[in-house]
N, C-alpha and C. Protein backbone atom coordinates (compact mmCIF):
# COMPACT_ATOMS: atom_id res chain seq x y z
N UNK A 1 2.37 18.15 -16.81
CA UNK A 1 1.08 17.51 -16.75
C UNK A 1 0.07 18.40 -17.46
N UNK A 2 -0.69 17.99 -18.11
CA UNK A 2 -1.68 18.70 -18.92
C UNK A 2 -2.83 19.11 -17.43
N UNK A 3 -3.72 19.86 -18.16
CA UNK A 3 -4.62 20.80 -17.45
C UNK A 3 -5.90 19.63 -17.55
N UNK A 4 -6.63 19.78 -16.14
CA UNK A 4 -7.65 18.61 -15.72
C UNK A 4 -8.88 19.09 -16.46
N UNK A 5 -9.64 18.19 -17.09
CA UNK A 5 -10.51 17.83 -18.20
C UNK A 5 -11.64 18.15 -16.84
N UNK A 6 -12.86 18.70 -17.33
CA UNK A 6 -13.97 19.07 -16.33
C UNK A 6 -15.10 17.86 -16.50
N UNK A 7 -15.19 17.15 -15.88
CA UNK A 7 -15.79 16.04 -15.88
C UNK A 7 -17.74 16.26 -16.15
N UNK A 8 -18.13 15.77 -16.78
CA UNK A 8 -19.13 15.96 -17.33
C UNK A 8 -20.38 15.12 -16.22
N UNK A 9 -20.20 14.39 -15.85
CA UNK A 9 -20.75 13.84 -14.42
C UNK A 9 -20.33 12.63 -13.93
N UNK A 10 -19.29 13.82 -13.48
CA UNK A 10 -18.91 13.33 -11.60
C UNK A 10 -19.45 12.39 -10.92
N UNK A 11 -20.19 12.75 -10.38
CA UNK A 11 -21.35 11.26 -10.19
C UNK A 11 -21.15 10.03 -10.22
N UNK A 12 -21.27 10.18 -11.59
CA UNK A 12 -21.52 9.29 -12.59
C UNK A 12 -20.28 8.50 -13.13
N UNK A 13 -19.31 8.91 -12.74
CA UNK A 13 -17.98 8.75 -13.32
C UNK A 13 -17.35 8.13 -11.44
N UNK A 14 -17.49 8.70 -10.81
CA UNK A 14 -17.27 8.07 -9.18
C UNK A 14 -17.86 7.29 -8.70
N UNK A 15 -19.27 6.47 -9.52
CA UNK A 15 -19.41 5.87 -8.65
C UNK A 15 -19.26 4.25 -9.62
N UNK A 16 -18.62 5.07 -10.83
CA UNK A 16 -17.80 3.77 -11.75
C UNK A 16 -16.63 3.44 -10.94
N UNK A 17 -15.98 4.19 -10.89
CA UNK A 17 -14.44 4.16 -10.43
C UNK A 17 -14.64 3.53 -9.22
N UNK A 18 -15.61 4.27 -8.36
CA UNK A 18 -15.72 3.27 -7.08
C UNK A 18 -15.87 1.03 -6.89
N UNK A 19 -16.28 1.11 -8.29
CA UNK A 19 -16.89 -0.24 -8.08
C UNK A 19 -15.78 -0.99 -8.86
N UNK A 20 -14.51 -0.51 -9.42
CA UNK A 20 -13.08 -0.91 -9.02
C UNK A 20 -12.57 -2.14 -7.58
N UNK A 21 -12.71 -2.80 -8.18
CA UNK A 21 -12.19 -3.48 -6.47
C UNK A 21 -10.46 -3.60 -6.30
N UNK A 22 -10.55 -3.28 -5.29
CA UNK A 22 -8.95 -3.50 -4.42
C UNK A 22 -9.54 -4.17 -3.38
N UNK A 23 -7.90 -4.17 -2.90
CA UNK A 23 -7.57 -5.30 -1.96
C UNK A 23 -7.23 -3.88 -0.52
N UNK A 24 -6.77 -4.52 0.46
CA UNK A 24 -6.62 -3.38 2.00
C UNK A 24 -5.39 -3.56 1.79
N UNK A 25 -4.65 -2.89 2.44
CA UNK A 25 -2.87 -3.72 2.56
C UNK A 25 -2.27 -2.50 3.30
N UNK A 26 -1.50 -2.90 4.37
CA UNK A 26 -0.64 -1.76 4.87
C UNK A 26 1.20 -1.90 4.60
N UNK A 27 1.44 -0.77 3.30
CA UNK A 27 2.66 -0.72 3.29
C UNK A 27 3.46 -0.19 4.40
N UNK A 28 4.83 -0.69 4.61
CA UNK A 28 5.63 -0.62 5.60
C UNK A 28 7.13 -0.24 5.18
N UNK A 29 7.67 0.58 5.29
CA UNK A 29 8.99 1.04 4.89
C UNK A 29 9.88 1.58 6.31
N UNK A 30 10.88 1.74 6.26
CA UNK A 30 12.23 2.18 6.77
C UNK A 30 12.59 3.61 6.86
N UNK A 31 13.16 4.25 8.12
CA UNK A 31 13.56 5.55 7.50
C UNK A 31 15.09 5.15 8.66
N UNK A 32 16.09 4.83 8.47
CA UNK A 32 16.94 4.32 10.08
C UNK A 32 16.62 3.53 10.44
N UNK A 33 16.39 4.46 11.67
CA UNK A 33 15.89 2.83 12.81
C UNK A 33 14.46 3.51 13.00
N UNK A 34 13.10 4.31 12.51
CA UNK A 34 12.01 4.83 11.95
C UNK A 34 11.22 3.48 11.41
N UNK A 35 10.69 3.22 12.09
CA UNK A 35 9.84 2.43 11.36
C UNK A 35 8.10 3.00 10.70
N UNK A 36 7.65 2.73 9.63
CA UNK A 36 6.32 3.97 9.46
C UNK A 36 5.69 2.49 8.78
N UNK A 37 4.55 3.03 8.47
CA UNK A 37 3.35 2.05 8.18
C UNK A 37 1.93 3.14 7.32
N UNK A 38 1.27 2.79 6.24
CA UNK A 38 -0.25 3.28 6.22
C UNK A 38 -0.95 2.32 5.49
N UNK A 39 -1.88 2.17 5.96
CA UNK A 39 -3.15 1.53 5.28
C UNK A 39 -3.38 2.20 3.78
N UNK A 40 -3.50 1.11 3.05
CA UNK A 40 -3.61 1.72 1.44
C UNK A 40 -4.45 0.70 0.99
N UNK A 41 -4.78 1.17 0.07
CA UNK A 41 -5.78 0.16 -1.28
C UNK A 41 -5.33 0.07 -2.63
N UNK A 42 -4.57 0.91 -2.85
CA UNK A 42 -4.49 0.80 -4.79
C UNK A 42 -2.81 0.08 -4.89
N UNK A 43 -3.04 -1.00 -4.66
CA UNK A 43 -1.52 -1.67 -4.99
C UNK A 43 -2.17 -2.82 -5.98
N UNK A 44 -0.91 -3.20 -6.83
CA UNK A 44 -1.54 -3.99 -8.23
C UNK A 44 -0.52 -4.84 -8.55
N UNK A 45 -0.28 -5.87 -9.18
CA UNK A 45 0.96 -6.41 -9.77
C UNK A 45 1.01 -5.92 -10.78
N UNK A 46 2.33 -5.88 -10.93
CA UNK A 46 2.70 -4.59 -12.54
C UNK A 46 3.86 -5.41 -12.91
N UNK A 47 4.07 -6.61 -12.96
CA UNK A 47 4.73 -7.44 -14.02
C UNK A 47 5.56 -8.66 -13.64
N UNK A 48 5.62 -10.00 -14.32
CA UNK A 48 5.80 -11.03 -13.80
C UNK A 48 7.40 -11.27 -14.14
N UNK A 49 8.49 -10.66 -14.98
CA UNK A 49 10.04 -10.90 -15.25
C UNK A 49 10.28 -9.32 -15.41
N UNK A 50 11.15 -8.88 -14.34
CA UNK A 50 11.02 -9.24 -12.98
C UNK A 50 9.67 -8.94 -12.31
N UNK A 51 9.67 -10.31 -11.33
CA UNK A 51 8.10 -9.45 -10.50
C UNK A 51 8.25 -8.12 -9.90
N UNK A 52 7.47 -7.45 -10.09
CA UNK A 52 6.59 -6.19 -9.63
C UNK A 52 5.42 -5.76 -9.20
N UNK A 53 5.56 -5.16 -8.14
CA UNK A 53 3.90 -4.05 -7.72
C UNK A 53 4.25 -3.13 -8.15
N UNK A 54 3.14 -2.08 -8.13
CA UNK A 54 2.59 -0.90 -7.86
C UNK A 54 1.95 -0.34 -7.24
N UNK A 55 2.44 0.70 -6.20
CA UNK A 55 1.69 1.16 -4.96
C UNK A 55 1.49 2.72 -4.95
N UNK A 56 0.45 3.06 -5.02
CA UNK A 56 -0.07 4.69 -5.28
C UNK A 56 -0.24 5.08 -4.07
N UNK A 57 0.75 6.26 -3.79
CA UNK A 57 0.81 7.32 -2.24
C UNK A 57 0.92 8.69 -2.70
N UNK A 58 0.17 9.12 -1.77
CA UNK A 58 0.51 10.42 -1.96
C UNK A 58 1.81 11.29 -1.20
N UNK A 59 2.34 12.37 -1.83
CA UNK A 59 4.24 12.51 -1.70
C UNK A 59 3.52 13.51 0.27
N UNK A 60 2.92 13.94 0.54
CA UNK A 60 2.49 14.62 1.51
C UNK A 60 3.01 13.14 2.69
N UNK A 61 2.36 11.25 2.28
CA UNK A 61 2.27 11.20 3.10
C UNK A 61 3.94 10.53 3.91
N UNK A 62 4.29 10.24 5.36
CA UNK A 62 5.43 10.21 5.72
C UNK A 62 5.99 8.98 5.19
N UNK A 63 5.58 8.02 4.89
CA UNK A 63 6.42 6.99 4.09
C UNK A 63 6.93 7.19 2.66
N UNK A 64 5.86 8.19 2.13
CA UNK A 64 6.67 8.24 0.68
C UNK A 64 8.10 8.74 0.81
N UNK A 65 8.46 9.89 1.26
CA UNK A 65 9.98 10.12 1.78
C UNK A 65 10.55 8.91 1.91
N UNK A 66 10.51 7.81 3.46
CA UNK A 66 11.16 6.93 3.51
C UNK A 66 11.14 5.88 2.50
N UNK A 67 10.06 6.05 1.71
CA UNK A 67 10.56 4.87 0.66
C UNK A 67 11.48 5.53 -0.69
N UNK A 68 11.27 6.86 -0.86
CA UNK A 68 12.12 7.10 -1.79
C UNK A 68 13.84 7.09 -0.82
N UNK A 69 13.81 7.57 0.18
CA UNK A 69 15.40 7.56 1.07
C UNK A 69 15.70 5.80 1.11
N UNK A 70 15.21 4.89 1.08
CA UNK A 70 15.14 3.50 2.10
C UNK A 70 15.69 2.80 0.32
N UNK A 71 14.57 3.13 -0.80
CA UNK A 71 14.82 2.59 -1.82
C UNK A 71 13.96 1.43 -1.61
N UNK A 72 13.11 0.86 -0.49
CA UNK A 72 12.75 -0.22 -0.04
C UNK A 72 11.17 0.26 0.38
N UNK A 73 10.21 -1.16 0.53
CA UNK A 73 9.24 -1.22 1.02
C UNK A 73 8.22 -2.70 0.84
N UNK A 74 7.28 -3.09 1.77
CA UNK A 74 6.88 -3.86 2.01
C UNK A 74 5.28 -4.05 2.06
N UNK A 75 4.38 -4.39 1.22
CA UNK A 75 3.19 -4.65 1.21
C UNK A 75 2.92 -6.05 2.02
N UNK A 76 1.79 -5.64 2.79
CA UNK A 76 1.21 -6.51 3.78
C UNK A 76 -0.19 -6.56 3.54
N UNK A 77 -0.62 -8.14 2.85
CA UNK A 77 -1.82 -8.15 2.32
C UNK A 77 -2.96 -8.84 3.67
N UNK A 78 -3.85 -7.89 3.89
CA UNK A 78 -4.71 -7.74 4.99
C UNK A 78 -6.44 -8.73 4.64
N UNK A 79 -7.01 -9.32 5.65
CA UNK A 79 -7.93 -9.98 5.48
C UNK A 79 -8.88 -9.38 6.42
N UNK A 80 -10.38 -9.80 6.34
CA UNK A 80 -11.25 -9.24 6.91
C UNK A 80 -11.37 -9.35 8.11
N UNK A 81 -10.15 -10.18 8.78
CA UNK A 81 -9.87 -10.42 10.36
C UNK A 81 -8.92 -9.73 11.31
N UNK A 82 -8.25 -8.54 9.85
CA UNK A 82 -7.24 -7.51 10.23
C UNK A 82 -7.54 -6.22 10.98
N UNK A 83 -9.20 -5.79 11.39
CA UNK A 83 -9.50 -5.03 11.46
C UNK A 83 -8.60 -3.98 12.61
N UNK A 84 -8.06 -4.61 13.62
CA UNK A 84 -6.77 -3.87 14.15
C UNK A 84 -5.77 -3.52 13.93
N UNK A 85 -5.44 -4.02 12.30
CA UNK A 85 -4.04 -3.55 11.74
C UNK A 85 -4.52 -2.38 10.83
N UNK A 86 -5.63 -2.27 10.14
CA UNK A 86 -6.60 -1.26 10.53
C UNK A 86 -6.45 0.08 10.96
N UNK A 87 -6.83 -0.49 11.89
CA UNK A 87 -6.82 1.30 12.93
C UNK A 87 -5.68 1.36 13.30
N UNK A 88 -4.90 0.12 13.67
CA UNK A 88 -3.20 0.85 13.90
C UNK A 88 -2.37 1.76 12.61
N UNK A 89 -3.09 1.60 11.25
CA UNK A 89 -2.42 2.13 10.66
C UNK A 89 -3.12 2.90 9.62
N UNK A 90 -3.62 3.65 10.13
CA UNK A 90 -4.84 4.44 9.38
C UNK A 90 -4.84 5.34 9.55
N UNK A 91 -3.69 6.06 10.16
CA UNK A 91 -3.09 7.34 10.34
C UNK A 91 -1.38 7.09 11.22
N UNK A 92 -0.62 7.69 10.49
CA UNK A 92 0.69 7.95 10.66
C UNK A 92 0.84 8.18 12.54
N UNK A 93 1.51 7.16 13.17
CA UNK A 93 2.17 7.50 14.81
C UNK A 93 3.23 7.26 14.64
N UNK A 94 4.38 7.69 15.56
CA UNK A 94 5.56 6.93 15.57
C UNK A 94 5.57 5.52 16.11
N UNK A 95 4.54 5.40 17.67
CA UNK A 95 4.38 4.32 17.81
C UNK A 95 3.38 2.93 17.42
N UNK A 96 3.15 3.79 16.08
CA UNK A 96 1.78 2.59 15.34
C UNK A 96 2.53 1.12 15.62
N UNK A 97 3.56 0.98 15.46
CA UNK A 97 4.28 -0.80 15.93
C UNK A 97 4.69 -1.15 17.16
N UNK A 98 3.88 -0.38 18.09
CA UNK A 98 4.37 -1.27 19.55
C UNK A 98 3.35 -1.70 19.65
N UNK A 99 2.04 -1.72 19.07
CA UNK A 99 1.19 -3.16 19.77
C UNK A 99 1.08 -4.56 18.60
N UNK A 100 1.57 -3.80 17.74
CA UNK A 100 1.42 -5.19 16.90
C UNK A 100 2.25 -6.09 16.26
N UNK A 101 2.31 -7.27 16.68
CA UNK A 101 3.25 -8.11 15.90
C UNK A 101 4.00 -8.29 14.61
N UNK A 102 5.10 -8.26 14.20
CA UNK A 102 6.14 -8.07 13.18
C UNK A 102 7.04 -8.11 13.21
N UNK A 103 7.89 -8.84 12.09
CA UNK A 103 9.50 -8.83 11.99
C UNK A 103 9.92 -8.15 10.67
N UNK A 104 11.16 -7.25 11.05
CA UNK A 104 12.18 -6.82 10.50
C UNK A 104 12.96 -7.52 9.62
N UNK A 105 13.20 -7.94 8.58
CA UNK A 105 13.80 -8.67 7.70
C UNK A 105 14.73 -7.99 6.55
N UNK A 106 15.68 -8.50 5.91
CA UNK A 106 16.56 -7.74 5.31
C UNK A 106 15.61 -6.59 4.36
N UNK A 107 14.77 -6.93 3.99
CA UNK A 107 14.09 -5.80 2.67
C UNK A 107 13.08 -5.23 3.36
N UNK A 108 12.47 -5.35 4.75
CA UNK A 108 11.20 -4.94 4.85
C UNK A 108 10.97 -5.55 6.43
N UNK A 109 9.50 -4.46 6.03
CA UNK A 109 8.88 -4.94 7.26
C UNK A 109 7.68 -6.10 7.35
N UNK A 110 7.32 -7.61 7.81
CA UNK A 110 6.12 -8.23 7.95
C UNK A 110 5.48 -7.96 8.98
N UNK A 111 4.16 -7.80 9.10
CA UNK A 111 2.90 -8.16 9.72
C UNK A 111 2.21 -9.44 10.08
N UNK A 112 3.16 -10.23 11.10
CA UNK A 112 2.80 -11.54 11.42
C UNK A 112 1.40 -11.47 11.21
N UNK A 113 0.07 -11.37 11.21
CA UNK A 113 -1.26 -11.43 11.06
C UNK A 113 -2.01 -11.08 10.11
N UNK A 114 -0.97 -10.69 9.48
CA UNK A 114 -1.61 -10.65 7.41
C UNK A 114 -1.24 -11.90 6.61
N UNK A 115 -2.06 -11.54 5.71
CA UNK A 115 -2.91 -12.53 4.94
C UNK A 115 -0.88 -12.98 4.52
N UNK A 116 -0.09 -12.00 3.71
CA UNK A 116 0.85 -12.18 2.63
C UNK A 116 1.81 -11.13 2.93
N UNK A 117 2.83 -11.49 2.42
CA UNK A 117 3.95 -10.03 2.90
C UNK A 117 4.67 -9.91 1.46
N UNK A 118 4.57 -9.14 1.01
CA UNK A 118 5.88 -8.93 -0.61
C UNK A 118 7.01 -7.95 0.28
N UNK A 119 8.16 -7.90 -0.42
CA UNK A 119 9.14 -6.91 0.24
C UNK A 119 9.89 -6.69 -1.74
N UNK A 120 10.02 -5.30 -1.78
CA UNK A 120 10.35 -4.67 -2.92
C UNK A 120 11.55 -3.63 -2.85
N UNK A 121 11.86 -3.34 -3.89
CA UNK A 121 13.08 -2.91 -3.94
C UNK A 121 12.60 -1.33 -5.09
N UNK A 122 12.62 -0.80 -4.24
CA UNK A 122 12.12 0.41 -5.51
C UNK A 122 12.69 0.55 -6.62
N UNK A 123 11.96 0.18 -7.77
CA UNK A 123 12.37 0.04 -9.12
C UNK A 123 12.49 1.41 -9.81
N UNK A 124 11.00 2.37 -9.22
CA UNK A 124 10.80 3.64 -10.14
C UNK A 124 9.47 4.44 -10.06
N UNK A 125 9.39 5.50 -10.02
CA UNK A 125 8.24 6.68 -9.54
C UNK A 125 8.04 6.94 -10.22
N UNK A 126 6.69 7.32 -10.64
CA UNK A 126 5.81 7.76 -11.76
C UNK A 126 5.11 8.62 -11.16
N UNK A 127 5.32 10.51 -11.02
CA UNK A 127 4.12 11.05 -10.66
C UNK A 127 2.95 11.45 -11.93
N UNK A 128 1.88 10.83 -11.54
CA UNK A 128 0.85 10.49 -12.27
C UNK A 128 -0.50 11.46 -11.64
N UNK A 129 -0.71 11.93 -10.64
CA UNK A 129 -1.78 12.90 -10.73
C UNK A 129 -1.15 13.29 -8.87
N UNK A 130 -2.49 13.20 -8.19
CA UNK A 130 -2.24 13.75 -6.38
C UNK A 130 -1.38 13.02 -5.84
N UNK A 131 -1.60 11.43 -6.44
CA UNK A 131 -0.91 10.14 -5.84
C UNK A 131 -0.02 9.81 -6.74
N UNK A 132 1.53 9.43 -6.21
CA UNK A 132 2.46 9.13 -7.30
C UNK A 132 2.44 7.59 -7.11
N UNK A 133 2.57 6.99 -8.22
CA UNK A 133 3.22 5.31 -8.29
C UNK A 133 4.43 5.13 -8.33
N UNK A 134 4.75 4.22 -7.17
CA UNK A 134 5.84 3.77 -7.08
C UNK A 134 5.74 2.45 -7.21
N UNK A 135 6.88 1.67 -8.43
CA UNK A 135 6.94 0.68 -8.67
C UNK A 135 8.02 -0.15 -8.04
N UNK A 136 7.61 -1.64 -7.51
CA UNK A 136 8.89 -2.28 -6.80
C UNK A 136 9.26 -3.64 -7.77
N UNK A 137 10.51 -4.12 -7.21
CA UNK A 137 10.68 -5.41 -8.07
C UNK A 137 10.71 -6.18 -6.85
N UNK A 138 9.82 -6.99 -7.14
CA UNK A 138 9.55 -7.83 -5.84
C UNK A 138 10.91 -8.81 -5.42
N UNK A 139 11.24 -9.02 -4.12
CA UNK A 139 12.86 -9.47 -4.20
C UNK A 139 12.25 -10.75 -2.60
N UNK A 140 11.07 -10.50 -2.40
CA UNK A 140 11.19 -11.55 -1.50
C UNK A 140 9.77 -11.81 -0.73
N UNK A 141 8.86 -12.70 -0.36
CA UNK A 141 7.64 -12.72 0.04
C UNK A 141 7.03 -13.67 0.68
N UNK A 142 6.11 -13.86 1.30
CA UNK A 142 5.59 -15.25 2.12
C UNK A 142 3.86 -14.71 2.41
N UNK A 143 3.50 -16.29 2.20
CA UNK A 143 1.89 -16.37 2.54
C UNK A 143 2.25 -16.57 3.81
N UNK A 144 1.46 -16.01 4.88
CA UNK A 144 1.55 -15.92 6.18
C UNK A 144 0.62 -17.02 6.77
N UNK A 145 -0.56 -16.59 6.28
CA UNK A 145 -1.69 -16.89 7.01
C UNK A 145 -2.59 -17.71 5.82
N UNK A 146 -2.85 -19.32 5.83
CA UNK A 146 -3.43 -19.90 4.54
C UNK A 146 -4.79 -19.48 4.83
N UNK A 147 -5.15 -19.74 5.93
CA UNK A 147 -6.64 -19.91 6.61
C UNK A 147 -7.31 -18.22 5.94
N UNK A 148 -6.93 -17.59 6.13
CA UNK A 148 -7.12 -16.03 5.67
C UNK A 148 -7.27 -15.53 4.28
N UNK A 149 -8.75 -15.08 3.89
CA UNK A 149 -8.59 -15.13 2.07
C UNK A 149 -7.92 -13.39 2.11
N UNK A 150 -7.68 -12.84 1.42
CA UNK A 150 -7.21 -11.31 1.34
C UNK A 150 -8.84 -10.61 1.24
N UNK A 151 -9.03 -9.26 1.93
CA UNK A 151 -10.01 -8.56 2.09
C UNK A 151 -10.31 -7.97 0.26
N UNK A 152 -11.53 -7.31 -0.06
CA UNK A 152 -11.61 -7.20 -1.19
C UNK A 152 -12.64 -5.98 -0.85
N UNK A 153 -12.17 -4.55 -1.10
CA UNK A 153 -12.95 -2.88 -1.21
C UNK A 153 -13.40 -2.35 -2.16
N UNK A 154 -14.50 -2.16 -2.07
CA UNK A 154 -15.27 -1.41 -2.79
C UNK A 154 -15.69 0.33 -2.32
N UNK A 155 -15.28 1.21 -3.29
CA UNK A 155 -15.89 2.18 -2.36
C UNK A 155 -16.82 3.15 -3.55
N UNK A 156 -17.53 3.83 -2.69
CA UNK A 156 -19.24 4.51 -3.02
C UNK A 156 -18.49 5.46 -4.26
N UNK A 157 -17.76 6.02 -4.17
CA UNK A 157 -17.29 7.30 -5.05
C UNK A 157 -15.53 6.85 -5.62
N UNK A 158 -15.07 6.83 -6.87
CA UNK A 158 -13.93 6.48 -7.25
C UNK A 158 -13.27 8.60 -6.87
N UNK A 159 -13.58 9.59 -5.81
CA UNK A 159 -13.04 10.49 -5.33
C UNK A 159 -13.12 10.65 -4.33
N UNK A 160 -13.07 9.77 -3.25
CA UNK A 160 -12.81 9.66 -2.00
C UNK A 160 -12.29 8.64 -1.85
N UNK A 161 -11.62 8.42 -0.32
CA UNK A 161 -11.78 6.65 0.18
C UNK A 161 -13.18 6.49 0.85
């Protein structure tokens, strides 16, 4: 990786990046019988033959392991009525899934109360800066919830959440 360019204003440059919109979504992966979960924002579709996402984690946090071991993982697209799936998963527990509703399915995990569920098949890792991309080929998915539009984030600084 080349050596980081000194940004001329910061500022000014974060609070571009901030006004980027994403979507909320809590990916869900496998480690055994381990089930893990985190709240994320930077997932994208990254190509329609074969379908694909792209989901940016950082390797520190505990799902990136299980999704590189699992080969598998599951985006759960969240609406502004999710605010408890939220805080259940907005920091790593073992038991972040005993209060909330979900099924286990051959590729993944769903979030009965999200908006959408994709389930992916890890295609390929790209470490690209703090956060690596991992790309999936999408292998299976369902709108959950019609009534529910998907949440849409904006944040103050493109160097923080």
């Amino acid at each position: 990786m080349s050596e980081p360019v000194e940004l001329i204003n910061k500022d000014a440059i974060g609070a571009a990046i901030g006004r980027i919109p994403s979507g909320v979504f809590i990916i869900t992966a496998k480690r055994g019988e381990q089930k893990i979960g985190m709240m994320g924002s930077w997932v994208a579709q990254a190509g329609f033959e074969p379908p694909c996402v792209s989901v940016a984690v950082h390797p520190d946090r505990e799902i990136y392991g299980a999704i590189l071991e699992s080969g598998a993982f599951s985006v759960n697209v969240l609406s502004n009525e999710n605010m408890n799936l939220m805080k259940a998963f907005s920091r790593y527990s073992p038991d972040q899934f005993n209060e909330i509703e979900h099924e286990e399915t051959q590729y993944g995990i769903a979030l009965k109360e999200a908006v959408a569920v994709i389930h992916c098949k890890l295609k390929c890792k790209c470490e690209t800066a703090d956060h690596h991309l991992l790309i999936g080929e999408v292998l299976d998915g369902a709108y959950l919830n019609h009534e529910a539009a998907p949440m849409v984030h904006l944040r103050k600084s493109g160097f923080n959440y």
